[in-house]
N, C-alpha and C. Protein backbone atom coordinates (compact mmCIF):
# COMPACT_ATOMS: atom_id res chain seq x y z
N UNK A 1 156.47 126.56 226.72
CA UNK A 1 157.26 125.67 225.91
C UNK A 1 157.07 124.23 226.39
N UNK A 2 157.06 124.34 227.34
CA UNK A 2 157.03 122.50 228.39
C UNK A 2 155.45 122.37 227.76
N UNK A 3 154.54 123.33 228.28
CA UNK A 3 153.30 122.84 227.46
C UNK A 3 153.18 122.31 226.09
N UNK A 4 153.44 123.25 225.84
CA UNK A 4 153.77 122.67 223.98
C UNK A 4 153.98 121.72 223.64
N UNK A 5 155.39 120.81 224.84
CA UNK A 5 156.12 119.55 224.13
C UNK A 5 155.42 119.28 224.73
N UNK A 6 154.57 119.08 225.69
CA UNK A 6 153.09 118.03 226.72
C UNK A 6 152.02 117.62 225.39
N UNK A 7 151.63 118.90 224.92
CA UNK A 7 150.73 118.71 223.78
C UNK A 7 151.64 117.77 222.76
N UNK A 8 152.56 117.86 222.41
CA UNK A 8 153.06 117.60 221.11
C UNK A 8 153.17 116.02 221.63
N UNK A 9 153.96 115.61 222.91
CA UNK A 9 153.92 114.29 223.35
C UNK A 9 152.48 113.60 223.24
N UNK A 10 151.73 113.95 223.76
CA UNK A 10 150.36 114.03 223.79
C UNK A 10 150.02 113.21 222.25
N UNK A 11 150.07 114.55 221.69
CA UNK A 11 149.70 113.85 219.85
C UNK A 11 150.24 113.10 219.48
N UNK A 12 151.53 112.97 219.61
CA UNK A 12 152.41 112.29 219.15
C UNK A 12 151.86 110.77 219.48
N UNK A 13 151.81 110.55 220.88
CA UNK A 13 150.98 108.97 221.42
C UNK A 13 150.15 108.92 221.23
N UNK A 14 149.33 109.67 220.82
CA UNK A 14 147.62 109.16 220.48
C UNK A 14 147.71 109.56 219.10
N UNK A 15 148.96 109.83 218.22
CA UNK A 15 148.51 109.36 216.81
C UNK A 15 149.25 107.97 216.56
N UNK A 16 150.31 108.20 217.39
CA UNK A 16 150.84 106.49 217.48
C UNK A 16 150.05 105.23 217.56
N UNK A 17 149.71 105.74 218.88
CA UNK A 17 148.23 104.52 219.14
C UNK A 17 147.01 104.98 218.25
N UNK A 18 146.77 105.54 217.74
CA UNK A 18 145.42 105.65 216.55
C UNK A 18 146.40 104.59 215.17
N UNK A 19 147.44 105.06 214.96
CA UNK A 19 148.20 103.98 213.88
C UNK A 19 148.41 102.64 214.32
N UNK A 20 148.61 102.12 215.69
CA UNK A 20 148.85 100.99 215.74
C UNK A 20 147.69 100.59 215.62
N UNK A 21 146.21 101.51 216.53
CA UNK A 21 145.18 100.64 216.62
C UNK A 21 144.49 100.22 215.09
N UNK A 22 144.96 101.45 214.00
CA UNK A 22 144.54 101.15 212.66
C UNK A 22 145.44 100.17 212.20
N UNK A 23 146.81 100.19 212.68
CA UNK A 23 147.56 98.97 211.58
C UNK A 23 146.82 97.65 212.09
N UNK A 24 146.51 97.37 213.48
CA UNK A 24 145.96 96.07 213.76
C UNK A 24 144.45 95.90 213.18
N UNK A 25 143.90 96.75 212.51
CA UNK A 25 142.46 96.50 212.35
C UNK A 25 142.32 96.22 210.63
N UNK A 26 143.40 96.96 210.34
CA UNK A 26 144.22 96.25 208.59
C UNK A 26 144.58 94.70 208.71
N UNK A 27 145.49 94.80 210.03
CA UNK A 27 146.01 93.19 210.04
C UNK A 27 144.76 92.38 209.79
N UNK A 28 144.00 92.57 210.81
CA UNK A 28 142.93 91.21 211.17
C UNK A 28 141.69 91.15 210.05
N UNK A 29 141.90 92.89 209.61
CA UNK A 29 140.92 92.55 208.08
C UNK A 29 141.54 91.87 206.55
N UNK A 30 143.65 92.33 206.72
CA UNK A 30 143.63 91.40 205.82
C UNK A 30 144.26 89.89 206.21
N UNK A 31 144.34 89.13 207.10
CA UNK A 31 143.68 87.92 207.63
C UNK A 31 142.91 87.41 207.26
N UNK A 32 141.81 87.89 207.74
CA UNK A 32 140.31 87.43 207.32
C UNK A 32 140.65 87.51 205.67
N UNK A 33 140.85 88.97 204.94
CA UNK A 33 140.28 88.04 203.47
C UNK A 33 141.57 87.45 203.09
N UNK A 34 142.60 87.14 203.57
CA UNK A 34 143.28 86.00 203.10
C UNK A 34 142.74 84.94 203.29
N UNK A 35 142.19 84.00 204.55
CA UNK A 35 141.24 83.30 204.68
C UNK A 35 140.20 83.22 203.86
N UNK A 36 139.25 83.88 203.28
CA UNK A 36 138.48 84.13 202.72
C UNK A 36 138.87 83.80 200.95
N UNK A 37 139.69 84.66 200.98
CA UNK A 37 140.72 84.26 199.12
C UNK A 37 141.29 82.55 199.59
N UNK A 38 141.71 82.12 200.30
CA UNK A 38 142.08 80.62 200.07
C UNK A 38 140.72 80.12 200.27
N UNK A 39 139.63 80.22 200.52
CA UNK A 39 138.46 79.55 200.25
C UNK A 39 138.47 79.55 199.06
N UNK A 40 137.99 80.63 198.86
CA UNK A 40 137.80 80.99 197.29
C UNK A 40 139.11 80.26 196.56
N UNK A 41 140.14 79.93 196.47
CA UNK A 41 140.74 79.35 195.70
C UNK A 41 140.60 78.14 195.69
N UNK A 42 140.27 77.59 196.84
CA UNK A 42 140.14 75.76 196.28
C UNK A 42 138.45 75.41 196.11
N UNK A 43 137.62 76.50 196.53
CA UNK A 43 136.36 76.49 195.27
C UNK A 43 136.56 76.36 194.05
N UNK A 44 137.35 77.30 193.54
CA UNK A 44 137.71 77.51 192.58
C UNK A 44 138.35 76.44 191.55
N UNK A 45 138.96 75.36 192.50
CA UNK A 45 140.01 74.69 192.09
C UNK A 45 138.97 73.24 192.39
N UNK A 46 138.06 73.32 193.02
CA UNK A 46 137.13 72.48 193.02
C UNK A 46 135.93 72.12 191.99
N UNK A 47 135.68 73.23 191.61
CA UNK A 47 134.83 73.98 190.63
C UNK A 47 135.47 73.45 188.87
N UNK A 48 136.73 73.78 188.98
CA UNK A 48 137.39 73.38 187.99
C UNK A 48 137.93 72.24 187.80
N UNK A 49 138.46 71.35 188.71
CA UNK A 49 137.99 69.97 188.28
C UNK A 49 136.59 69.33 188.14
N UNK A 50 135.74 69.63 188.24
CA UNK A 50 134.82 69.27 188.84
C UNK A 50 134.64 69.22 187.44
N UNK A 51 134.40 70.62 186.41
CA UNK A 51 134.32 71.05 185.31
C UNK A 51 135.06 70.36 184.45
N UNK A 52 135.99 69.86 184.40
CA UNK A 52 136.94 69.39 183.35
C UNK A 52 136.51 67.66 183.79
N UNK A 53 136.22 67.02 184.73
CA UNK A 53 135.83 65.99 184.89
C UNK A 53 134.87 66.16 183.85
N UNK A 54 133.72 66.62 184.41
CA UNK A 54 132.55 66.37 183.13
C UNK A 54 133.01 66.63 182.11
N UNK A 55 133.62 67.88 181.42
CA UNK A 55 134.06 67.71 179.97
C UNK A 55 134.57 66.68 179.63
N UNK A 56 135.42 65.98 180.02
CA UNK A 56 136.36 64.81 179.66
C UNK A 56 135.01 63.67 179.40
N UNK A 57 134.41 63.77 180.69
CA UNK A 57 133.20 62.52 180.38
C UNK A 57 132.37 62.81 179.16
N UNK A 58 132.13 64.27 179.08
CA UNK A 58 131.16 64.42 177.74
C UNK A 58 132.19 64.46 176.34
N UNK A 59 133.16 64.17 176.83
CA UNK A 59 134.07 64.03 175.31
C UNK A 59 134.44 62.91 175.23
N UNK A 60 134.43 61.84 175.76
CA UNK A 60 134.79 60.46 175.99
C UNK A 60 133.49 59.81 175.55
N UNK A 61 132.33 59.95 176.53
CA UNK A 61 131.12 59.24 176.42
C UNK A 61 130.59 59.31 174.80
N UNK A 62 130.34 58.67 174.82
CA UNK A 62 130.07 57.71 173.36
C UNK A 62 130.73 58.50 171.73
N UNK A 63 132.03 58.53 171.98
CA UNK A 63 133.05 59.26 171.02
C UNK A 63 133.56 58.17 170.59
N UNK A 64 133.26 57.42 169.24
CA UNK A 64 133.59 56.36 168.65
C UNK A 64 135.57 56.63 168.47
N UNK A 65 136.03 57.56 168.56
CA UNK A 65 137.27 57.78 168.13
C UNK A 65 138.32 57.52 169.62
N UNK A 66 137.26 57.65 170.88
CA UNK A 66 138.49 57.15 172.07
C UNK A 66 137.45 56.22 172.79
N UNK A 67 138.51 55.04 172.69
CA UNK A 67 138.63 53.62 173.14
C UNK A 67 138.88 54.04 174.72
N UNK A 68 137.67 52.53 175.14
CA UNK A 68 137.34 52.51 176.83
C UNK A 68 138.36 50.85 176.87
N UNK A 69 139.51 51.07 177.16
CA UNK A 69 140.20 49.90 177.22
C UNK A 69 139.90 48.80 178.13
N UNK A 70 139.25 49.54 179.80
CA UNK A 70 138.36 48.35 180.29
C UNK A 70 137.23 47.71 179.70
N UNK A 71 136.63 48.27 178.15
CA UNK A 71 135.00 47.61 177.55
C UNK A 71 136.05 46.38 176.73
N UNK A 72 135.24 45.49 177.24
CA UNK A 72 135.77 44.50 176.91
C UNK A 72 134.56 44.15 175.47
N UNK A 73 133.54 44.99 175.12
CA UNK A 73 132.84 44.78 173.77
C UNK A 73 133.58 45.83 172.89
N UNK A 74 134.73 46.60 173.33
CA UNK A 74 135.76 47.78 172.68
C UNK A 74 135.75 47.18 170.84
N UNK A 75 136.15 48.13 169.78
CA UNK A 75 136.23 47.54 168.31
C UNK A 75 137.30 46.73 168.40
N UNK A 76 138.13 46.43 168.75
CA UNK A 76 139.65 45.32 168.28
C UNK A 76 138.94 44.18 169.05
N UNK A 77 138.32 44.00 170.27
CA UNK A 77 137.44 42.90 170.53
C UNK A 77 136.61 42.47 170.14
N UNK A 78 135.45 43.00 169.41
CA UNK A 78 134.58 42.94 168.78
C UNK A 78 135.23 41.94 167.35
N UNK A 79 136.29 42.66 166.56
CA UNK A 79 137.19 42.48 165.80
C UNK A 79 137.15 40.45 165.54
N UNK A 80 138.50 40.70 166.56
CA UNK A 80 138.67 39.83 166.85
C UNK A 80 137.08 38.11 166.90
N UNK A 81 136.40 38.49 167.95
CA UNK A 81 134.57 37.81 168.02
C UNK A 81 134.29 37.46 166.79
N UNK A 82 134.48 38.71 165.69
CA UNK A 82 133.96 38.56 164.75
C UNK A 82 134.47 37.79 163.51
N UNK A 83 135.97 37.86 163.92
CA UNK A 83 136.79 36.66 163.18
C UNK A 83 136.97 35.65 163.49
N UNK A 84 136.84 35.17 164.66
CA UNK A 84 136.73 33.51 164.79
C UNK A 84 135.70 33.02 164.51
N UNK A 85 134.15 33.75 164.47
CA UNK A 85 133.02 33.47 164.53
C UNK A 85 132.64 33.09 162.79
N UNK A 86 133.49 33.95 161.94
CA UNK A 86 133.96 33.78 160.76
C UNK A 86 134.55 32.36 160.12
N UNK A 87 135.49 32.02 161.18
CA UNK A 87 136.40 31.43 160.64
C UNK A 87 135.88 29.90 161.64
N UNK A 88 135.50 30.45 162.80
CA UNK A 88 134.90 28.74 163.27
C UNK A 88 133.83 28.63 162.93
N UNK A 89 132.75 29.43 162.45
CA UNK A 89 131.21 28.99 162.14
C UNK A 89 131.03 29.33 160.36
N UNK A 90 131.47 30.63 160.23
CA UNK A 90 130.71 30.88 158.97
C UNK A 90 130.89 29.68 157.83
N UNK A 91 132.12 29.70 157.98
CA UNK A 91 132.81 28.74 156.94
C UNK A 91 131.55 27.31 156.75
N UNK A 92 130.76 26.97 158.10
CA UNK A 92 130.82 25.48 158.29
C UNK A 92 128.98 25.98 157.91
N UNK A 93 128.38 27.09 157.87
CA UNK A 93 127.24 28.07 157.56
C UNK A 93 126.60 27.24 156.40
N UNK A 94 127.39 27.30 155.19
CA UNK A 94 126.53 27.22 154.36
C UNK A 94 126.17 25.58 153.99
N UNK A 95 126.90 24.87 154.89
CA UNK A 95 127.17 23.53 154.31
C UNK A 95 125.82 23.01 155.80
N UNK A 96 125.58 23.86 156.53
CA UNK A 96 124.72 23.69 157.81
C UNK A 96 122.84 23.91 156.82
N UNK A 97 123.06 25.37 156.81
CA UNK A 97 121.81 25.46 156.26
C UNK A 97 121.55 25.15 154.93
N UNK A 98 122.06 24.72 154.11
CA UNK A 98 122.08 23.70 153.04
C UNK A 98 121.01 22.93 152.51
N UNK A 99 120.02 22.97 151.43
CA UNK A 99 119.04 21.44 151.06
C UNK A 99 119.98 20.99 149.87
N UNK A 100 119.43 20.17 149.87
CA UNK A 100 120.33 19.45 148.32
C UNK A 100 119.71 20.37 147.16
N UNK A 101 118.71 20.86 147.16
CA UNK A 101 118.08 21.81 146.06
C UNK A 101 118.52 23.31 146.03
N UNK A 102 119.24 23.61 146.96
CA UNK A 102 120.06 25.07 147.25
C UNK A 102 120.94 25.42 146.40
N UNK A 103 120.87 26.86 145.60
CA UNK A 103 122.48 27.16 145.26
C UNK A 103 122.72 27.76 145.78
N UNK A 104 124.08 28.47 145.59
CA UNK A 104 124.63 29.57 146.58
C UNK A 104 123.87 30.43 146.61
N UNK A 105 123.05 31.10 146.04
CA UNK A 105 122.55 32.42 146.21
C UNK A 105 121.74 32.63 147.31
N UNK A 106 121.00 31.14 147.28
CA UNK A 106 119.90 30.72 148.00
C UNK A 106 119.98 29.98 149.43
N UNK A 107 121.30 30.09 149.38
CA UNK A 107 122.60 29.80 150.96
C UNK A 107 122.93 31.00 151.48
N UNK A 108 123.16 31.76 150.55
CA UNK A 108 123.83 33.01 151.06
C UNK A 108 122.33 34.00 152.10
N UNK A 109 121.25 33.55 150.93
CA UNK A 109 119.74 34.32 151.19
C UNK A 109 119.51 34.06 152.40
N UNK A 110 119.77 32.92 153.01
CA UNK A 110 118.85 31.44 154.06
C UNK A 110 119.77 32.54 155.07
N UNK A 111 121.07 32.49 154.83
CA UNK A 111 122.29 32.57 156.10
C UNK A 111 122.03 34.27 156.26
N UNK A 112 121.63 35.15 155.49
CA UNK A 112 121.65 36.62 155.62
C UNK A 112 120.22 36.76 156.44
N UNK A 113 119.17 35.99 156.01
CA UNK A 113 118.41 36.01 156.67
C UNK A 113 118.16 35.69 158.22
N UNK A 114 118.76 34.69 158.45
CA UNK A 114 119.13 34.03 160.09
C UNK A 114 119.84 35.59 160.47
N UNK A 115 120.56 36.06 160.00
CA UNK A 115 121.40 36.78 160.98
C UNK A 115 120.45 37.90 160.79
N UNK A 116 119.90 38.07 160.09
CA UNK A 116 119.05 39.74 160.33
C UNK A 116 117.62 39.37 161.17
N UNK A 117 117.26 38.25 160.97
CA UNK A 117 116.47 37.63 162.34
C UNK A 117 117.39 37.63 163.63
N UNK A 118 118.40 37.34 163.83
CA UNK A 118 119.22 37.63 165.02
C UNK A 118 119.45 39.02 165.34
N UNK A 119 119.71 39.66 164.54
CA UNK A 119 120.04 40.85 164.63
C UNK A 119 118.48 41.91 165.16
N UNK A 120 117.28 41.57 164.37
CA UNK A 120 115.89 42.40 165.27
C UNK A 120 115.90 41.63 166.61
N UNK A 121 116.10 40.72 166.83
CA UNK A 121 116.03 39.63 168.33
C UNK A 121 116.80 40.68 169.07
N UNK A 122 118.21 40.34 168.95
CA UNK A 122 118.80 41.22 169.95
C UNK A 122 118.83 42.71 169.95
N UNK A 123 117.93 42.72 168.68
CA UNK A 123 117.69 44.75 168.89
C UNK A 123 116.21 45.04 170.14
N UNK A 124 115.00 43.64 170.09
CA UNK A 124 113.77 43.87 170.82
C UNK A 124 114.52 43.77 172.08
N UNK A 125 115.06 42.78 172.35
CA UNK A 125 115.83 42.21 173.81
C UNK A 125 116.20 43.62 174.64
N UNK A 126 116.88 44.04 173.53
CA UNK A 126 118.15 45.35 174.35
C UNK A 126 117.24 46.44 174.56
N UNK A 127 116.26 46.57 173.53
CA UNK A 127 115.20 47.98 174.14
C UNK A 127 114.17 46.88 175.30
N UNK A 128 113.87 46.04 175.46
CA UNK A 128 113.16 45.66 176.51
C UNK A 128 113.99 45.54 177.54
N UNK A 129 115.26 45.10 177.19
CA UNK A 129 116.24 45.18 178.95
C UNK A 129 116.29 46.82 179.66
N UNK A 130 116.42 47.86 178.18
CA UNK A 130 116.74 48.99 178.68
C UNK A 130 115.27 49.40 179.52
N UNK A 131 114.33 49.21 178.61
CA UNK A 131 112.83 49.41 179.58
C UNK A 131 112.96 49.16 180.99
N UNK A 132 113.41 47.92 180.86
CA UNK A 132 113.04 47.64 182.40
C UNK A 132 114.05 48.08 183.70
N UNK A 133 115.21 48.20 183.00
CA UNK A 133 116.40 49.17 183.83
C UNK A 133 115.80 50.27 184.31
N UNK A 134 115.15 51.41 182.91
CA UNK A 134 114.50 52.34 183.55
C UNK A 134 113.50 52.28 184.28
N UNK A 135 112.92 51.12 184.71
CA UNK A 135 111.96 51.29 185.45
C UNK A 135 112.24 50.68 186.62
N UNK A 136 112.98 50.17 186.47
CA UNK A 136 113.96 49.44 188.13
C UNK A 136 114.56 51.41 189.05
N UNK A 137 115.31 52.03 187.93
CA UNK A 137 116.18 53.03 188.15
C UNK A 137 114.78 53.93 188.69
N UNK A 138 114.38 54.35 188.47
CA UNK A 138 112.71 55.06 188.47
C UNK A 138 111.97 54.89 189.55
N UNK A 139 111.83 53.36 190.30
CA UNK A 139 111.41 53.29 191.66
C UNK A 139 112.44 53.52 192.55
N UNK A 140 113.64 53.14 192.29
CA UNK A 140 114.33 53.43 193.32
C UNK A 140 114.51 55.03 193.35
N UNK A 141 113.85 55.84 192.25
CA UNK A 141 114.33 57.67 192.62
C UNK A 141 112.86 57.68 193.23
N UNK A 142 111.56 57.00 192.86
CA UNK A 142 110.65 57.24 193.65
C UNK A 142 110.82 57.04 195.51
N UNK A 143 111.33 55.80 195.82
CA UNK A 143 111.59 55.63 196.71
C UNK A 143 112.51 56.36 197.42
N UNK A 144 112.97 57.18 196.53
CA UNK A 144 114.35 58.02 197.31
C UNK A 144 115.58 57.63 198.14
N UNK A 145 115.70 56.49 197.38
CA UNK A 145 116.93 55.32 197.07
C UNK A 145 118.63 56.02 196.78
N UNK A 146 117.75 56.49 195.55
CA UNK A 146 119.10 57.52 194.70
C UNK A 146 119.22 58.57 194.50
N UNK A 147 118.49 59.55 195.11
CA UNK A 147 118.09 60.79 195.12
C UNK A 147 119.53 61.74 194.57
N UNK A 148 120.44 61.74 194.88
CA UNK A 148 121.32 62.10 194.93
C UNK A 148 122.17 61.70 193.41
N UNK A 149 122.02 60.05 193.08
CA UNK A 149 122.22 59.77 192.14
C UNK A 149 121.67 59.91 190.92
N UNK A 150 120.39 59.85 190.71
CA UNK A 150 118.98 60.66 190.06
C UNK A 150 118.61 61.68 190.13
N UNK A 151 119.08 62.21 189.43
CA UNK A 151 118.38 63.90 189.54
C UNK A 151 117.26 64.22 188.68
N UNK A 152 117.52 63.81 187.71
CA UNK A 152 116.01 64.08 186.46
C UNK A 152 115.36 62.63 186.14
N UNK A 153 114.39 62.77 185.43
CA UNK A 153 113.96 61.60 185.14
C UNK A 153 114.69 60.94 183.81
N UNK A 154 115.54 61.36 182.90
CA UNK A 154 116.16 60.74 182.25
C UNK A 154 117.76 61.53 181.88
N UNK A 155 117.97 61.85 182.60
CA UNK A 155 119.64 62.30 182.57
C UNK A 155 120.78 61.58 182.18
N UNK A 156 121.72 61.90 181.25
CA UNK A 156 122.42 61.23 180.85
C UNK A 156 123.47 60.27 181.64
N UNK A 157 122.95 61.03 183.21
CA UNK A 157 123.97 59.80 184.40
C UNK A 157 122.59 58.16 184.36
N UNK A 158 121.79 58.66 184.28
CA UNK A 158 120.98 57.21 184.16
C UNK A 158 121.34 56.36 182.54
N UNK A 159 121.26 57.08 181.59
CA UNK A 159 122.18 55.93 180.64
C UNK A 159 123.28 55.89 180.67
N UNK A 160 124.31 56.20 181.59
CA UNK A 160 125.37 55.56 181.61
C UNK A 160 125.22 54.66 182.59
N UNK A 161 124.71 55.10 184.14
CA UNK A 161 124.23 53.88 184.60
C UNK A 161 123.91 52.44 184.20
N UNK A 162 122.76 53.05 183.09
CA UNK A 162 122.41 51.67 182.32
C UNK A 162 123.26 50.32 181.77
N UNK A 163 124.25 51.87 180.83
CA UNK A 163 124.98 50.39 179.90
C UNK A 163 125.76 50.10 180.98
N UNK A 164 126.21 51.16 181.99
CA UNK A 164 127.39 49.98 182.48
C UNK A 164 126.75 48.78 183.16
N UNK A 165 125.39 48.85 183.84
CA UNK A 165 124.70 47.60 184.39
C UNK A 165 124.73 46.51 183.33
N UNK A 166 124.41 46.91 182.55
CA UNK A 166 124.57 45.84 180.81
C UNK A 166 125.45 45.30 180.81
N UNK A 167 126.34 45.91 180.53
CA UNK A 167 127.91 45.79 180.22
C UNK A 167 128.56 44.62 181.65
N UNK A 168 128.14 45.08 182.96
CA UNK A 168 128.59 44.19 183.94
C UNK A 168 128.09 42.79 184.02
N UNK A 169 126.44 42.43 183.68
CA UNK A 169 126.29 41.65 182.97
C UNK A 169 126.48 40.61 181.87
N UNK A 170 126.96 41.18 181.02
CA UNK A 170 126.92 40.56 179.40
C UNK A 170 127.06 38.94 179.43
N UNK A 171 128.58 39.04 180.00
CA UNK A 171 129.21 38.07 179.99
C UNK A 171 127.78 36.41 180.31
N UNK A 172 127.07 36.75 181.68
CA UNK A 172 126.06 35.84 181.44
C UNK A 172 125.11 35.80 180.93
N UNK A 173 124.93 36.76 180.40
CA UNK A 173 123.23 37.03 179.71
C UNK A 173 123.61 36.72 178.09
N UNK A 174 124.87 36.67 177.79
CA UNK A 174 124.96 36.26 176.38
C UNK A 174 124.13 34.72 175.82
N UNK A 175 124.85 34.00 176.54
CA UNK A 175 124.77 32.74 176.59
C UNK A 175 123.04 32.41 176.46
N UNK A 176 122.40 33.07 177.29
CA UNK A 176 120.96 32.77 177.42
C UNK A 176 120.34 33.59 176.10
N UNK A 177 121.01 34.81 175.89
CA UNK A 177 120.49 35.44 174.84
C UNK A 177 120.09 34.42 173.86
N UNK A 178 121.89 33.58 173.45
CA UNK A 178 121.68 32.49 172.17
C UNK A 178 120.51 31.44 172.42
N UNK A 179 120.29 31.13 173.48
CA UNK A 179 119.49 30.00 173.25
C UNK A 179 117.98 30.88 173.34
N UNK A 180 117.88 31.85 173.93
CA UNK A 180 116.61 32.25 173.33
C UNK A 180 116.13 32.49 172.24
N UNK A 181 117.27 33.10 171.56
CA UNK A 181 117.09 33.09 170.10
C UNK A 181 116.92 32.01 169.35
N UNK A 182 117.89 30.93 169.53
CA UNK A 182 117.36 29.26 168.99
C UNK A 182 116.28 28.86 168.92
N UNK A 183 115.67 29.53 170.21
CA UNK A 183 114.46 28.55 170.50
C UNK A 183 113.23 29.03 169.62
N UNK A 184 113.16 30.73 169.87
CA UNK A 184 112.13 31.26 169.28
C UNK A 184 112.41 30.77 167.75
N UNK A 185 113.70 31.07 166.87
CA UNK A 185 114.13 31.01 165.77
C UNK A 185 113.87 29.32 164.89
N UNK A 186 113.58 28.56 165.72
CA UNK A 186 113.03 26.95 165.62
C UNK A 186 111.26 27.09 165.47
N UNK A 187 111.09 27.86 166.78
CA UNK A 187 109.63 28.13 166.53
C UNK A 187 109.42 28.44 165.05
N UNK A 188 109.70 29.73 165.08
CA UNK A 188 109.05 30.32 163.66
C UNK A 188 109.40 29.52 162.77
N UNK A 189 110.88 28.76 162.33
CA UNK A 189 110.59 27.60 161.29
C UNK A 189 109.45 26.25 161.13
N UNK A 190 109.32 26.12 162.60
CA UNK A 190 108.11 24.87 162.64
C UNK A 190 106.73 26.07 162.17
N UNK A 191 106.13 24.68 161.59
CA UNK A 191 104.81 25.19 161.06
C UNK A 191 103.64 25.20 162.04
């Protein structure tokens, strides 16, 4: 009988200690993948902003219907440009390009024409500025400048790059724009 309870004590502690040594080998395995699951959750949560960043950018980027309130070329600005430019120049337009042998039609012709000559000017300008952006942007991925920032050779992070370089610009390159245009636009009237 004493044997018996020897054996039974016996089992009894070495199934005890077989359970503790298994409850601790549960503990430290589920530890670990708790560790493991909070990785995985702010991957996850990394992953998904990361994701909704770009969506937002590819639903924003060039979506005529939502306004970039820092573009200061935005439509109510533009708007605006286009009504003083109206109202301080056009008006004073036809009485400018004017011969005494002119009628209106032939005022209206003179003045539609200047501006659609302005208008291919600053259309060659803007594809030759963009040329040369890309080819500024292009040595520096050759050089491995931007590697990181450049990934393909024409990815839509390099035209946004672009305009915003444009765009940070404008403000002085306008000014020179006009008088380049004057100048050439004088040319072609002289004979």
């Amino acid at each position: 009988m004493e044997r018996e309870k020897i054996i039974y004590d016996f089992k009894k502690t070495s199934a005890d200690k077989t359970l503790k040594d298994e409850t601790s080998r549960l503990q430290e395995e589920l530890n670990k993948l708790n560790i493991e699951n909070a990785g995985l959750r702010k991957e996850v949560d990394r992953i998904r902003t990361s994701l909704s960043k770009m969506s937002g950018e590819r639903m924003t980027d060039g979506n005529p219907y939502i306004t970039d309130l820092s573009d200061p070329q935005r439509h109510q600005k533009l708007l605006q440009k286009f009504n003083s430019l109206y109202v301080n120049s056009l008006t004073d337009g036809p009485e400018i390009v004017s011969d005494d042998d002119m009628d209106e039609k032939m005022i209206c012709e003179k003045l539609i024409a200047i501006f659609k000559s302005c208008w291919d000017f600053s259309c060659d300008v803007a594809k030759r500025q963009l040329s040369e952006l890309h080819k500024i942007l292009l040595s520096l991925e050759a050089n491995g400048s931007t590697e990181k920032l450049l990934k393909n050779k024409f990815p839509g992070q390099n035209c946004k790059i672009m305009e915003e370089t444009r765009r940070l610009v404008d403000d002085q390159f306008i000014p020179t724009l006009c008088q380049l245009f004057a100048i050439r636009y004088t040319e072609t009237l002289s004979p």
